[in-house]
C-alpha atoms as a PDB file:
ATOM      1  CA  UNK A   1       0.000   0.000   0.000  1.00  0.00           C
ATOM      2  CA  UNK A   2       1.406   3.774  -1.085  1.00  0.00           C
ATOM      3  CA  UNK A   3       2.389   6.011   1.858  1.00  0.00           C
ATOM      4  CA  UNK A   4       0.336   8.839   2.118  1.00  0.00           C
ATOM      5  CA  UNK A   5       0.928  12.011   0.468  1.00  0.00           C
ATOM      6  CA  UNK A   6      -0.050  14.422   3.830  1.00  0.00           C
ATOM      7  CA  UNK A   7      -0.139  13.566   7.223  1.00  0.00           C
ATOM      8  CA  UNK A   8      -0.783  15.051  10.646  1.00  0.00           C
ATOM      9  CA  UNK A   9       0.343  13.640  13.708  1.00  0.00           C
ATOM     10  CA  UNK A  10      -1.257  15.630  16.739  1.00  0.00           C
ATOM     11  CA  UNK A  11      -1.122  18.788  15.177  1.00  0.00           C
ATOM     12  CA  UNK A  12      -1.668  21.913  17.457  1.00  0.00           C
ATOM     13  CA  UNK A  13      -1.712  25.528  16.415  1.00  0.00           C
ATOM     14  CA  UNK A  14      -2.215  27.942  20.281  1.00  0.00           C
ATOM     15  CA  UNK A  15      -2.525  31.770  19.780  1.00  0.00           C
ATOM     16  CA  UNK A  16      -1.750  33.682  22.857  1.00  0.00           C
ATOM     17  CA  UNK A  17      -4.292  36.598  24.003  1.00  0.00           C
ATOM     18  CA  UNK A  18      -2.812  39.297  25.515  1.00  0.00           C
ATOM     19  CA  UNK A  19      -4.439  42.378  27.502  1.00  0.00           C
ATOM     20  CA  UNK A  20      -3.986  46.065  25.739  1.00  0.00           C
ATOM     21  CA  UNK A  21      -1.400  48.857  26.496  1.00  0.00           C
ATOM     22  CA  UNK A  22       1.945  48.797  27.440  1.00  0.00           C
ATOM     23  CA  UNK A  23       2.060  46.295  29.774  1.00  0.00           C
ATOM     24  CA  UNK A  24       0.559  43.056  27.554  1.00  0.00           C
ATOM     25  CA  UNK A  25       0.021  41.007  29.857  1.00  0.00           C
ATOM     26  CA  UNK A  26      -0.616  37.180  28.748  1.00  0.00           C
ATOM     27  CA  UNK A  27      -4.142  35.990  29.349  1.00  0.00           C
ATOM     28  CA  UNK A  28      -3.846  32.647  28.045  1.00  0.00           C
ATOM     29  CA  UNK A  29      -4.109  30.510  24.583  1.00  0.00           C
ATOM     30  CA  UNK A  30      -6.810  30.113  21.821  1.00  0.00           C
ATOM     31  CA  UNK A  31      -6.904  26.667  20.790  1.00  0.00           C
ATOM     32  CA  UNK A  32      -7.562  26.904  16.981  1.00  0.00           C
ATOM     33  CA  UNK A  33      -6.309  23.325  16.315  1.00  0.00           C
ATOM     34  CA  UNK A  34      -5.492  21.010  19.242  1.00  0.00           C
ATOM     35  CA  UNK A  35      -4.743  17.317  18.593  1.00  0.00           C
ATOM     36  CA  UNK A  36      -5.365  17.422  14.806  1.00  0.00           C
ATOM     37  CA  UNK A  37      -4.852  13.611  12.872  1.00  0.00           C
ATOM     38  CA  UNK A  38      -5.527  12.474   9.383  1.00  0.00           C
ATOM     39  CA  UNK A  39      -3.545  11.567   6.390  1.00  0.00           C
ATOM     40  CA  UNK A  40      -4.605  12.200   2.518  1.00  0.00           C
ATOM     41  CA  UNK A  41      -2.947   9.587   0.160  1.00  0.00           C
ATOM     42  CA  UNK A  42      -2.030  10.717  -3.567  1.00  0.00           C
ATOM     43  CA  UNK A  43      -4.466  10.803  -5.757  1.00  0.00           C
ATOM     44  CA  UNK A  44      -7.429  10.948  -2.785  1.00  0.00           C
ATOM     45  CA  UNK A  45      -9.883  14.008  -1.720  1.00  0.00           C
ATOM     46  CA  UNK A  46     -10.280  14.809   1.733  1.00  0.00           C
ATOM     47  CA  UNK A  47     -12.926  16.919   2.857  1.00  0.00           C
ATOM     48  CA  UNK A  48     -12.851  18.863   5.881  1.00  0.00           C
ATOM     49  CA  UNK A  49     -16.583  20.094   7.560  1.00  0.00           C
ATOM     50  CA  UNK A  50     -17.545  21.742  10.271  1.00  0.00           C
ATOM     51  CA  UNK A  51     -18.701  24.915  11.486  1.00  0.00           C
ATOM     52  CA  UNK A  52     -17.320  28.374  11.645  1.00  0.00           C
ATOM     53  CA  UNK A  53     -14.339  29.251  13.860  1.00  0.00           C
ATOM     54  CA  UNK A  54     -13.722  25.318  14.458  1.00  0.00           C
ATOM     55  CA  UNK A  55     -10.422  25.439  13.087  1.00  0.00           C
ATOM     56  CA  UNK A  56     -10.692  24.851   9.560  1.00  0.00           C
ATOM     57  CA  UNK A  57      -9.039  27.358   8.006  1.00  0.00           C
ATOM     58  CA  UNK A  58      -6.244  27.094  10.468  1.00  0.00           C
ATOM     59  CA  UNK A  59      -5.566  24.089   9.861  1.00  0.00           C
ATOM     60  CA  UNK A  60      -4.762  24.641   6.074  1.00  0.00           C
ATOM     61  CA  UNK A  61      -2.533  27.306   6.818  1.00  0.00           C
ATOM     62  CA  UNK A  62      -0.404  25.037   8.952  1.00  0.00           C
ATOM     63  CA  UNK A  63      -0.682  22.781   6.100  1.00  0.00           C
ATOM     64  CA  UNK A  64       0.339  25.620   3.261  1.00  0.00           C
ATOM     65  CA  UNK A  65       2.622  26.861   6.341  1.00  0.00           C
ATOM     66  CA  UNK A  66       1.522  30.295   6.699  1.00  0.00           C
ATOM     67  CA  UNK A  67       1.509  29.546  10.143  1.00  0.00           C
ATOM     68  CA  UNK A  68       3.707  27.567  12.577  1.00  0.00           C
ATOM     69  CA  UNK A  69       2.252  24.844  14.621  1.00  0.00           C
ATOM     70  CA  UNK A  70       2.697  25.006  18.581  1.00  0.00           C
ATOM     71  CA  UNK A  71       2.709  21.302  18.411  1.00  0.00           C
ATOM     72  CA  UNK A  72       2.706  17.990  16.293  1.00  0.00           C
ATOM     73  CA  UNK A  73       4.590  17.412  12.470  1.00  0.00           C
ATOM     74  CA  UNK A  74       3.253  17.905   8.922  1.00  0.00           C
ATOM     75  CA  UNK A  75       4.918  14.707   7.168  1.00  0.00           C
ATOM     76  CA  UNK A  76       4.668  15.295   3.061  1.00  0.00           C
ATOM     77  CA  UNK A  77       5.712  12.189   1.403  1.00  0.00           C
ATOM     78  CA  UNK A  78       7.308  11.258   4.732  1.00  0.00           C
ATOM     79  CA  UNK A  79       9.252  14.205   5.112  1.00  0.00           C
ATOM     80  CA  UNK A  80       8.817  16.802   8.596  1.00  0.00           C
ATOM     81  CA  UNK A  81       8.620  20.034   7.008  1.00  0.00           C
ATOM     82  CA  UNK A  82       8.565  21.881   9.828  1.00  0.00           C
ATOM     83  CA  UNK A  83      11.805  22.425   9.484  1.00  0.00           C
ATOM     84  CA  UNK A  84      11.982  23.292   5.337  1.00  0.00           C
ATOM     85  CA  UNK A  85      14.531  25.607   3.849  1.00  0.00           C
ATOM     86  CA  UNK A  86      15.705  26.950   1.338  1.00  0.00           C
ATOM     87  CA  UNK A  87      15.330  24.754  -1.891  1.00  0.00           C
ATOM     88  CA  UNK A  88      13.327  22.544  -0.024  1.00  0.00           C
ATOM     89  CA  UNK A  89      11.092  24.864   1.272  1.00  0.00           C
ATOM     90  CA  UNK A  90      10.535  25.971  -3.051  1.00  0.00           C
ATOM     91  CA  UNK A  91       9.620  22.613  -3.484  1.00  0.00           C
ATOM     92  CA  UNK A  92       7.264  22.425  -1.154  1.00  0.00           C
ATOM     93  CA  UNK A  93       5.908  25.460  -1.879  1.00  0.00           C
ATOM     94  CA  UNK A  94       5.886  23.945  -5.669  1.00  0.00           C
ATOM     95  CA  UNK A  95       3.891  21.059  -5.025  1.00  0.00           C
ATOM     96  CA  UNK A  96       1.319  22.325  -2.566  1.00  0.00           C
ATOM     97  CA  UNK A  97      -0.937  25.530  -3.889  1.00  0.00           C
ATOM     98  CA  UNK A  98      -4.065  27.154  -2.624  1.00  0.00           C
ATOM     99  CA  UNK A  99      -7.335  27.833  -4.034  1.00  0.00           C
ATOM    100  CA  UNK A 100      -9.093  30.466  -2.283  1.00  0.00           C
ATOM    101  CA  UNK A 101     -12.984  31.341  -2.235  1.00  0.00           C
ATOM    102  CA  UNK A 102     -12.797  34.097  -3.736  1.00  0.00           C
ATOM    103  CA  UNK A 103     -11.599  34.071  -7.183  1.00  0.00           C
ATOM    104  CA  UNK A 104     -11.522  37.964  -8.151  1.00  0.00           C
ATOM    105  CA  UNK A 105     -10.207  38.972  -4.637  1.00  0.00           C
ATOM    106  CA  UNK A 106      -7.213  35.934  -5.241  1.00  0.00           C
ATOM    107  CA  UNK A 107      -6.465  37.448  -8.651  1.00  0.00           C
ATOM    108  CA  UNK A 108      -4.784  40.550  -9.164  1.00  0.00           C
ATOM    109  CA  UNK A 109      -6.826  43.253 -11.608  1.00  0.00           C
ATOM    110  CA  UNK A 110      -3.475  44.779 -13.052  1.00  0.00           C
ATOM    111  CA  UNK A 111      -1.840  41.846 -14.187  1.00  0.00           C
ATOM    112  CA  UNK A 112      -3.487  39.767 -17.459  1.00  0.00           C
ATOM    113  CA  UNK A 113      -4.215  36.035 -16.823  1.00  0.00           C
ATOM    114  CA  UNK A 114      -1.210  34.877 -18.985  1.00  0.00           C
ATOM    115  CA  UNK A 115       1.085  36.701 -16.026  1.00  0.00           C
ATOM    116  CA  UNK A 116      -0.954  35.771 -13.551  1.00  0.00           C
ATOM    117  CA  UNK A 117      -0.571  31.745 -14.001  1.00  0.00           C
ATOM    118  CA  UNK A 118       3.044  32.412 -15.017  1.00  0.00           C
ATOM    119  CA  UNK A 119       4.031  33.904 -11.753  1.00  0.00           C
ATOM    120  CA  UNK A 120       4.525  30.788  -9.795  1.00  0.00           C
ATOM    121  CA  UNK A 121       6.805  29.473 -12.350  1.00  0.00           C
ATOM    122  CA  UNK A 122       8.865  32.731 -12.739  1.00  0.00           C
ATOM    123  CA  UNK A 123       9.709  32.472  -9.391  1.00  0.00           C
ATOM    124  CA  UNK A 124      10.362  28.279  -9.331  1.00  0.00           C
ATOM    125  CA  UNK A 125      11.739  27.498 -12.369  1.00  0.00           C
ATOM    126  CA  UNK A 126      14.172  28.941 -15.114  1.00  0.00           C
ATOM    127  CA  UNK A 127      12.185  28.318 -18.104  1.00  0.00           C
ATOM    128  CA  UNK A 128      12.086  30.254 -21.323  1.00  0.00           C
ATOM    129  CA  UNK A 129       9.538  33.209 -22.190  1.00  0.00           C
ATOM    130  CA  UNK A 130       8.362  30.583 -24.896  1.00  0.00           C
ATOM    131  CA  UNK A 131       8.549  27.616 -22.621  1.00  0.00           C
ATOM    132  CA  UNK A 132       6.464  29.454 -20.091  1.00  0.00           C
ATOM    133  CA  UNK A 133       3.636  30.690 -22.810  1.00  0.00           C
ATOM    134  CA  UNK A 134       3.680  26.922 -23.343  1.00  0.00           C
ATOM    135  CA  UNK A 135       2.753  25.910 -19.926  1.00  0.00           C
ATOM    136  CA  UNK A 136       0.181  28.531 -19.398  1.00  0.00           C
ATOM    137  CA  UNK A 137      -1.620  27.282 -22.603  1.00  0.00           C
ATOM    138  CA  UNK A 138      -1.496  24.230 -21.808  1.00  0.00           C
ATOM    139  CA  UNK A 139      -2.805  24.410 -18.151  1.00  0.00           C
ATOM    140  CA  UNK A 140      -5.454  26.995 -19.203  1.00  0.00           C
ATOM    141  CA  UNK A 141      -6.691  24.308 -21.753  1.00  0.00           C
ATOM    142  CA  UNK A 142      -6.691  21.450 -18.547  1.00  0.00           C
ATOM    143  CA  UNK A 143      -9.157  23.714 -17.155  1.00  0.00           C
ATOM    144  CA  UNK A 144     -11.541  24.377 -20.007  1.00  0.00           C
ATOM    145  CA  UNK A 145     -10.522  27.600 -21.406  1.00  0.00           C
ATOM    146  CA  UNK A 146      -9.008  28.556 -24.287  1.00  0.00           C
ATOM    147  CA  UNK A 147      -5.125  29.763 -24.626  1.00  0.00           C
ATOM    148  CA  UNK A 148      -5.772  32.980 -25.960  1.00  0.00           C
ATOM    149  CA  UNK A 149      -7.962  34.496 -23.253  1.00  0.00           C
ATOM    150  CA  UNK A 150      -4.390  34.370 -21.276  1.00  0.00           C
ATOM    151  CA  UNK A 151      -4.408  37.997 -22.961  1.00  0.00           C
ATOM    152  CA  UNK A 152      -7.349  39.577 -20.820  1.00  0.00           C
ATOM    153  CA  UNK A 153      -7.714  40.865 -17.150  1.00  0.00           C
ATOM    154  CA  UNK A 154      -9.619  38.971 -14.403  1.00  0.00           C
ATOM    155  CA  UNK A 155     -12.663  41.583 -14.724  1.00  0.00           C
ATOM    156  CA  UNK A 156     -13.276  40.506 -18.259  1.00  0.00           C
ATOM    157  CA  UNK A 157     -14.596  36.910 -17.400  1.00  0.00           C
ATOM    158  CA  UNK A 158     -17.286  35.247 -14.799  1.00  0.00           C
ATOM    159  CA  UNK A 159     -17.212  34.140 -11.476  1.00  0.00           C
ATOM    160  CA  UNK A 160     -17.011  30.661 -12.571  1.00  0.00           C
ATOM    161  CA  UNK A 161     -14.542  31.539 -15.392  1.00  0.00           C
ATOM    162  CA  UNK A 162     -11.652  33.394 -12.624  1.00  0.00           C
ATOM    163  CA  UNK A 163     -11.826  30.399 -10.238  1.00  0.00           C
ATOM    164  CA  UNK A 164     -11.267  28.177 -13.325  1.00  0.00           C
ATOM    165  CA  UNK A 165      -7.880  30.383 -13.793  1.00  0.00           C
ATOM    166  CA  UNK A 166      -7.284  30.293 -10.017  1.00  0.00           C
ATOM    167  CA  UNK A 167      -7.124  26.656 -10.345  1.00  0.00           C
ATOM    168  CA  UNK A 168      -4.712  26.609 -13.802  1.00  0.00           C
ATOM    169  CA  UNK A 169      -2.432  28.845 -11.352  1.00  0.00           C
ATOM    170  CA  UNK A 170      -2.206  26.606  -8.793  1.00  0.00           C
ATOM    171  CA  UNK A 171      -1.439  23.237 -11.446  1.00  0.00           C
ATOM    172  CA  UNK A 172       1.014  25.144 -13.245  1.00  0.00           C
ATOM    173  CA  UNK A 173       3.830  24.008 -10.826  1.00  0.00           C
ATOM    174  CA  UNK A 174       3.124  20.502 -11.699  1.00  0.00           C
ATOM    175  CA  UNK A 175       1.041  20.499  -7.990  1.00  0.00           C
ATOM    176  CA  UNK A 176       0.723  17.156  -6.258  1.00  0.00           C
ATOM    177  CA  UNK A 177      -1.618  18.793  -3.489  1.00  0.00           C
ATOM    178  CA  UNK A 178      -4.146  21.444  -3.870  1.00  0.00           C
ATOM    179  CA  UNK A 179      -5.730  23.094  -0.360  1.00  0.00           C
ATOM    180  CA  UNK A 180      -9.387  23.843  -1.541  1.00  0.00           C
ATOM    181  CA  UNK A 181     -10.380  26.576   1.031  1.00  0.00           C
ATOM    182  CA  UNK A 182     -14.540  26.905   0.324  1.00  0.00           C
ATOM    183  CA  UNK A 183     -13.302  27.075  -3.637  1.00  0.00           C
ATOM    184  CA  UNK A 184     -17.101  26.422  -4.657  1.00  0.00           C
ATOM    185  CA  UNK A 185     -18.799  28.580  -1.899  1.00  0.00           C
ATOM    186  CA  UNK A 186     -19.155  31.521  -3.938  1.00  0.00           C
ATOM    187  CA  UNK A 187     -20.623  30.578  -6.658  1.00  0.00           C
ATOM    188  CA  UNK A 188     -23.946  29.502  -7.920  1.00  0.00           C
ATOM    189  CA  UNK A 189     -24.740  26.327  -8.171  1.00  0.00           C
ATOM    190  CA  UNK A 190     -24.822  25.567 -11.682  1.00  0.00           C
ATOM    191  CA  UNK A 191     -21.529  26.875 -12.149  1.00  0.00           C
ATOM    192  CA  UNK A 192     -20.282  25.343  -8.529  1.00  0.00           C
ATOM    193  CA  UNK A 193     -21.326  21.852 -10.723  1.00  0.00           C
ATOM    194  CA  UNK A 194     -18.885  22.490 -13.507  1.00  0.00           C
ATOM    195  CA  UNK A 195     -16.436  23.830 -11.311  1.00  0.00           C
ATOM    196  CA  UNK A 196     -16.317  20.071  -9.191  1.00  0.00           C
ATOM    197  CA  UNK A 197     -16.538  18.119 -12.185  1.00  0.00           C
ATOM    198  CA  UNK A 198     -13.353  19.939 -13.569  1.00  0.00           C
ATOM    199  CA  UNK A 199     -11.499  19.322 -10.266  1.00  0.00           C
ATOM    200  CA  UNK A 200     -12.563  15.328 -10.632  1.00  0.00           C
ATOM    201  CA  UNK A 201     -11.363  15.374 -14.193  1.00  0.00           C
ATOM    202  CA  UNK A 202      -7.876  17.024 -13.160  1.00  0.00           C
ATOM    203  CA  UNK A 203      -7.728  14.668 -10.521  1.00  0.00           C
ATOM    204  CA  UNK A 204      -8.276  11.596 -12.834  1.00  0.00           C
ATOM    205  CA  UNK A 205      -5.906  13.152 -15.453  1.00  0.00           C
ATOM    206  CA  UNK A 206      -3.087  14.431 -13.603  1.00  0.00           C
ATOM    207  CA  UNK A 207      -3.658  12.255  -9.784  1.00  0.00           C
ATOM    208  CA  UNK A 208      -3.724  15.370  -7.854  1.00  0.00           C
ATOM    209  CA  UNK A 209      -4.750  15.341  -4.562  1.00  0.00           C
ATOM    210  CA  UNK A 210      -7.282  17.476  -3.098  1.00  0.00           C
ATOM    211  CA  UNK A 211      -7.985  19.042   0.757  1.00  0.00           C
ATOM    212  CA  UNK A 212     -11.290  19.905   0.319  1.00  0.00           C
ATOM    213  CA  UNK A 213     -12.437  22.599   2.737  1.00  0.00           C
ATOM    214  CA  UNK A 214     -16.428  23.634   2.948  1.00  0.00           C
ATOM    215  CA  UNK A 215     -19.630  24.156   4.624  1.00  0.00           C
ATOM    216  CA  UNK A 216     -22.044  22.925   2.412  1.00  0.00           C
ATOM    217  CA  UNK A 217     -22.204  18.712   3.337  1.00  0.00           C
ATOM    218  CA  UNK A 218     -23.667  18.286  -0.204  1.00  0.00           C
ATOM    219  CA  UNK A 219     -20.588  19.392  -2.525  1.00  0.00           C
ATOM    220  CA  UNK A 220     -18.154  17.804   0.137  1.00  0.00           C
ATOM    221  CA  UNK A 221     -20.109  14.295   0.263  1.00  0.00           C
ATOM    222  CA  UNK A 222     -20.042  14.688  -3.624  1.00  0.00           C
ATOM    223  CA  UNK A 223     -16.564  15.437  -4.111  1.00  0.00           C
ATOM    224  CA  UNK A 224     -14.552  13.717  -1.352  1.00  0.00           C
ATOM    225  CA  UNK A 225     -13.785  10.247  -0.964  1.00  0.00           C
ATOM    226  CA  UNK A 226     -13.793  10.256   2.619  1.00  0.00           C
ATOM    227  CA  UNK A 227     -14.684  13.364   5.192  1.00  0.00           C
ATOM    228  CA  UNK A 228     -13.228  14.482   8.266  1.00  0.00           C
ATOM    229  CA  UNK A 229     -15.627  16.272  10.659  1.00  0.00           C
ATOM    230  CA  UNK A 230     -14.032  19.291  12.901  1.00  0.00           C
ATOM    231  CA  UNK A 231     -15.797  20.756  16.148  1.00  0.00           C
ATOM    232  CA  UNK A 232     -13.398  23.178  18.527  1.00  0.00           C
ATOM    233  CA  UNK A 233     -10.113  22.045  16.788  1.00  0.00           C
ATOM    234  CA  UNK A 234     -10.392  18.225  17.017  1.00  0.00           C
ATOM    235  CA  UNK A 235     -11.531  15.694  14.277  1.00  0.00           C
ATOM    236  CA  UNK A 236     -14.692  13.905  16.204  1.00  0.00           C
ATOM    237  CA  UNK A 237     -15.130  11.414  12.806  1.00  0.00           C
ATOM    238  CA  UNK A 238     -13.501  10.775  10.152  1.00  0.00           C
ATOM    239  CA  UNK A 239     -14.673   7.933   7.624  1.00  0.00           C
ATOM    240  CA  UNK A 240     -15.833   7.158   3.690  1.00  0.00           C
ATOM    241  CA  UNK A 241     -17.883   9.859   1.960  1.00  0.00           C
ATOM    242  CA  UNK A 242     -20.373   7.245   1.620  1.00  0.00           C
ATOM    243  CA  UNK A 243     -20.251   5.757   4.635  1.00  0.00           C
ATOM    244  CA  UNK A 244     -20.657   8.862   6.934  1.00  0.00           C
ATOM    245  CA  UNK A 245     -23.705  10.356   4.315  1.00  0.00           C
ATOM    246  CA  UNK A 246     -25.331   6.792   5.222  1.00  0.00           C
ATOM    247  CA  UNK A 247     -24.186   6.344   9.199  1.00  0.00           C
ATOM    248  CA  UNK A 248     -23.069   9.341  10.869  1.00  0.00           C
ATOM    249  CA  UNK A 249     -22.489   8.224  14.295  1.00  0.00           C
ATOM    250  CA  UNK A 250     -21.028  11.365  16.494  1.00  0.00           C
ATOM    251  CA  UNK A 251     -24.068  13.481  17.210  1.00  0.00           C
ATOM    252  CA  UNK A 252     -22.359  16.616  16.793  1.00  0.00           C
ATOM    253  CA  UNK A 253     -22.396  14.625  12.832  1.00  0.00           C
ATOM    254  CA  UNK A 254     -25.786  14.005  13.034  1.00  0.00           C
ATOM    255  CA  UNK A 255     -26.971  17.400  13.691  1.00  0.00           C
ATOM    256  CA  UNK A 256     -24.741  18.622  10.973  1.00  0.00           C
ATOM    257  CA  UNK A 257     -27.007  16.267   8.618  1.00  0.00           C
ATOM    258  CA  UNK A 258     -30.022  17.187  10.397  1.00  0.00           C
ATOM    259  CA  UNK A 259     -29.396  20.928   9.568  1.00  0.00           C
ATOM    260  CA  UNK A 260     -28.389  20.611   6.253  1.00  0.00           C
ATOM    261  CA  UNK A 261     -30.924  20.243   3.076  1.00  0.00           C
ATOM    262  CA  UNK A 262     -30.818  16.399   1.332  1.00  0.00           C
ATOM    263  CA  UNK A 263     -29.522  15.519  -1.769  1.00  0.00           C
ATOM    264  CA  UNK A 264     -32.381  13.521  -2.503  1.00  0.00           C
ATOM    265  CA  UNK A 265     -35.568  14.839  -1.367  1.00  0.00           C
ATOM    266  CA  UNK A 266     -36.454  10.647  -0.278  1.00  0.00           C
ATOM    267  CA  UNK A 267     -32.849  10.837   1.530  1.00  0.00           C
ATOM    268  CA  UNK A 268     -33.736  10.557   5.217  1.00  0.00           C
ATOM    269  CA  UNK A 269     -31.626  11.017   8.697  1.00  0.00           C
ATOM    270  CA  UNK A 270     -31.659  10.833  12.505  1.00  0.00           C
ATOM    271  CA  UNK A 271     -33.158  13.669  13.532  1.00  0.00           C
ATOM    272  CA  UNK A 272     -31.234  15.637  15.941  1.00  0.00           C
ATOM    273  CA  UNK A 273     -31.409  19.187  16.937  1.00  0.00           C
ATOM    274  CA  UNK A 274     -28.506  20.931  18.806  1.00  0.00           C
ATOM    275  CA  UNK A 275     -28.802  24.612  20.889  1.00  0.00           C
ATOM    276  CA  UNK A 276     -26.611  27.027  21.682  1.00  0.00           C
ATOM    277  CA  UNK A 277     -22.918  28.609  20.326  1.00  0.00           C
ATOM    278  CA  UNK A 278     -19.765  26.897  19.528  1.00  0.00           C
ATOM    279  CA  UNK A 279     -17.761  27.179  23.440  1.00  0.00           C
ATOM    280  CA  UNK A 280     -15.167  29.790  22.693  1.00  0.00           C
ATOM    281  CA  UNK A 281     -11.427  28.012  21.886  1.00  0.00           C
ATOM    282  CA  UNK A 282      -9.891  30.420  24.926  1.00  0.00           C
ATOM    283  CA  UNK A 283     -11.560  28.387  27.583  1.00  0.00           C
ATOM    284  CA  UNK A 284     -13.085  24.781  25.866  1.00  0.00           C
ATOM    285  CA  UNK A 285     -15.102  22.947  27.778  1.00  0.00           C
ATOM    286  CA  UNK A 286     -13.773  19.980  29.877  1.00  0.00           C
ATOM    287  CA  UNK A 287     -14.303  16.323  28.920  1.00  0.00           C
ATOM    288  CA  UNK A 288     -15.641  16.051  25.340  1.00  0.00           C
ATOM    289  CA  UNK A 289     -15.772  19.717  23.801  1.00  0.00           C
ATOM    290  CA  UNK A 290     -19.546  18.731  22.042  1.00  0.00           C
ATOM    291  CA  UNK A 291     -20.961  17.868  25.654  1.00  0.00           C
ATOM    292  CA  UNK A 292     -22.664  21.358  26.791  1.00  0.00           C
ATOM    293  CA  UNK A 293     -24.329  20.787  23.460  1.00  0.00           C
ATOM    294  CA  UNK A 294     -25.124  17.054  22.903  1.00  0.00           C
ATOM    295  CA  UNK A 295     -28.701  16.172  23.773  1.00  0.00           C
ATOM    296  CA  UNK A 296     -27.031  12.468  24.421  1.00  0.00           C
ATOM    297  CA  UNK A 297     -24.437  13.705  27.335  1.00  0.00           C
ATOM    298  CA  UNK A 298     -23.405  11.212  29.876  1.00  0.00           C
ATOM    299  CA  UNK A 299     -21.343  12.138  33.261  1.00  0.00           C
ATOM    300  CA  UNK A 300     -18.447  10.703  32.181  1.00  0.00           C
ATOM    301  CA  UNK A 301     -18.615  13.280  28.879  1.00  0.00           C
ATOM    302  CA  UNK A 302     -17.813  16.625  31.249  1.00  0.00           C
ATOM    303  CA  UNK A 303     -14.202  15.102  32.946  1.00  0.00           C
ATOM    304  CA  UNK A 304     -13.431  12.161  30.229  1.00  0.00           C
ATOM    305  CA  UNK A 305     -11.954  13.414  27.178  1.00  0.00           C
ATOM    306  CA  UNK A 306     -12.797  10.523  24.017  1.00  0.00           C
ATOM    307  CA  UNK A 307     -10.274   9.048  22.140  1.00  0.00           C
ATOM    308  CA  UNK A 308     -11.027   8.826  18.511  1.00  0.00           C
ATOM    309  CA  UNK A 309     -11.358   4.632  17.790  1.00  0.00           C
ATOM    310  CA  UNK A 310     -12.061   2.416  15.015  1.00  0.00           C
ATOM    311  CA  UNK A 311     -15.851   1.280  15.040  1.00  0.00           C
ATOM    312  CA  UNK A 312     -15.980  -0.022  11.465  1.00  0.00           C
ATOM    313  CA  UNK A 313     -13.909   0.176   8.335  1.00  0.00           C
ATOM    314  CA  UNK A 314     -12.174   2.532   8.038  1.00  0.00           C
ATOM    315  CA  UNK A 315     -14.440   4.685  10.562  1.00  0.00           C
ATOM    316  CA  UNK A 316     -13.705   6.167  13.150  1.00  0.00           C
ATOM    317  CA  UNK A 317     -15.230   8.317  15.802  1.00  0.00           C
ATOM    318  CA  UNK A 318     -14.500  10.212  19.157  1.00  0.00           C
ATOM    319  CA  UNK A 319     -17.566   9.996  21.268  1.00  0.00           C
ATOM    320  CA  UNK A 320     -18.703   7.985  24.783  1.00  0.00           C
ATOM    321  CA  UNK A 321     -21.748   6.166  23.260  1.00  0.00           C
ATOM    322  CA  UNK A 322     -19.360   3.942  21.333  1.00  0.00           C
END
């Protein structure tokens, strides 16, 4: 069996909080990712749910390291890189690109597309001014447009049009790992469509690998092969795309599934309602983080933290009531 591509081990990511004025004194430590594991293999999507402020977005910029992590190693193709430098840092930096959710905000209105998707390889490679036209034609034409547009500015296409040019940018390197950070969100839903069934095409074409980061359970259940569920900074399940649509077992899942609309309008679920706000990550809550929520709380959930165990294949699941 291949190694995988990405892998976290642990990961943490603490911001201090500090009081105002001159004196900053230290109040203590926002725990935006605390205890973070999964692994994505090459050629595999991963998508990452949960809701706002649990971490998410941190997470991926430990990954894309735009942050350092208090804690834990980032192992890409069983390499720390932690402690990256200088031409191994580039290559890193080659291999694993962004896509942000915002394609006209990612894409800068004074420079034409051709420049644009050219940058990254300006700045790793030595290539030719003809060798570099090449590769922008040719990775414009991977993502369904056509070579000469690389002539225009961003403002001159469509929503759906820029993100397609966001994502040539981020394969021109010859990527191996893409962080998708809500890269559909933003757009409507017939263009969000073409948008996914591009990525699944590069991805069967090229065997990229994909961190898919989103909100909506639908796109992520469509385009991931398995799903990792966030709440407070920890993964609380992690299993098949199919197999968590079908069985979610944490209830913090459930209520996810509850809340969101079906795919199918006969597609049913466990009901299960949850009330109140996300605990803030200064001062988590004791025992399992979900508990002041969770309408199925035991004692043992406010001083027993759960360890995240195998309960069938390849699913697993950090909760008490298994």
């Amino acid at each position: 069996m291949p190694a995988p591509l990405l892998e976290l081990r642990d990961l943490q990511k603490y911001f201090p909080v500090k009081t105002g004025g001159l004196l900053r004194r230290k109040l203590g430590w926002v725990k935006a990712v605390d205890g973070v594991d999964f692994a994505i293999w090459p050629g595999e999507t991963l998508g990452l749910i949960g809701e706002s402020g649990c971490g998410k977005t941190t997470t991926s910029k430990l990954i894309l390291l735009q942050e350092s992590p208090t804690a834990g190693t980032i192992r890409f193709d069983g390499e720390d890189v932690s402690g990256l430098h200088g031409q191994d840092l580039m290559r890193y930096r080659r291999e694993v690109q962004v896509v942000f959710q915002d394609p006209y905000s990612s894409l800068s209105p004074r420079m034409r597309v051709g420049n644009i998707i050219a940058e990254p390889l300006e700045i790793h490679t030595d290539l030719s001014r003809r060798a570099l036209d090449e590769r922008v034609a040719e990775v414009l034409e991977l993502v369904g447009l056509q070579p000469d547009l690389a002539r225009l500015f961003p403002h001159e296409f469509s929503g759906g049009q820029r993100q397609r040019i966001a994502i040539a940018r981020a394969l021109a390197t010859h990527t191996r790992l893409i962080v998708l950070d809500e890269a559909v969100s933003a757009l409507d839903m017939s263009i969000r469509a073409q948008i996914m069934n591009q990525l699944e095409h590069l991805q069967e074409t090229l065997g990229v690998s994909y961190l898919f980061i989103g909100h909506d359970l639908a796109t992520v259940a469509h385009i991931s092969h398995r799903i990792a569920v966030m709440y407070l900074g920890q993964i609380v399940e992690l299993a098949d795309s199919l197999e968590l649509c079908a069985k979610p077992l944490h209830p913090y899942t459930q209520a996810l599934f509850t809340a969101a609309l079906p795919s199918h309008p006969d597609e049913r679920h466990e009901q299960l309602t949850i009330t109140g706000e996300v605990p803030s990550a200064l001062n988590p809550p004791s025992g399992c983080r979900f508990h002041p929520r969770c309408p199925h709380a035991m004692p043992r959930c406010a001083v027993e933290a759960p360890i995240r165990k195998e309960i069938g294949a390849k699913h697993t699941v950090a909760c008490h009531l298994y």
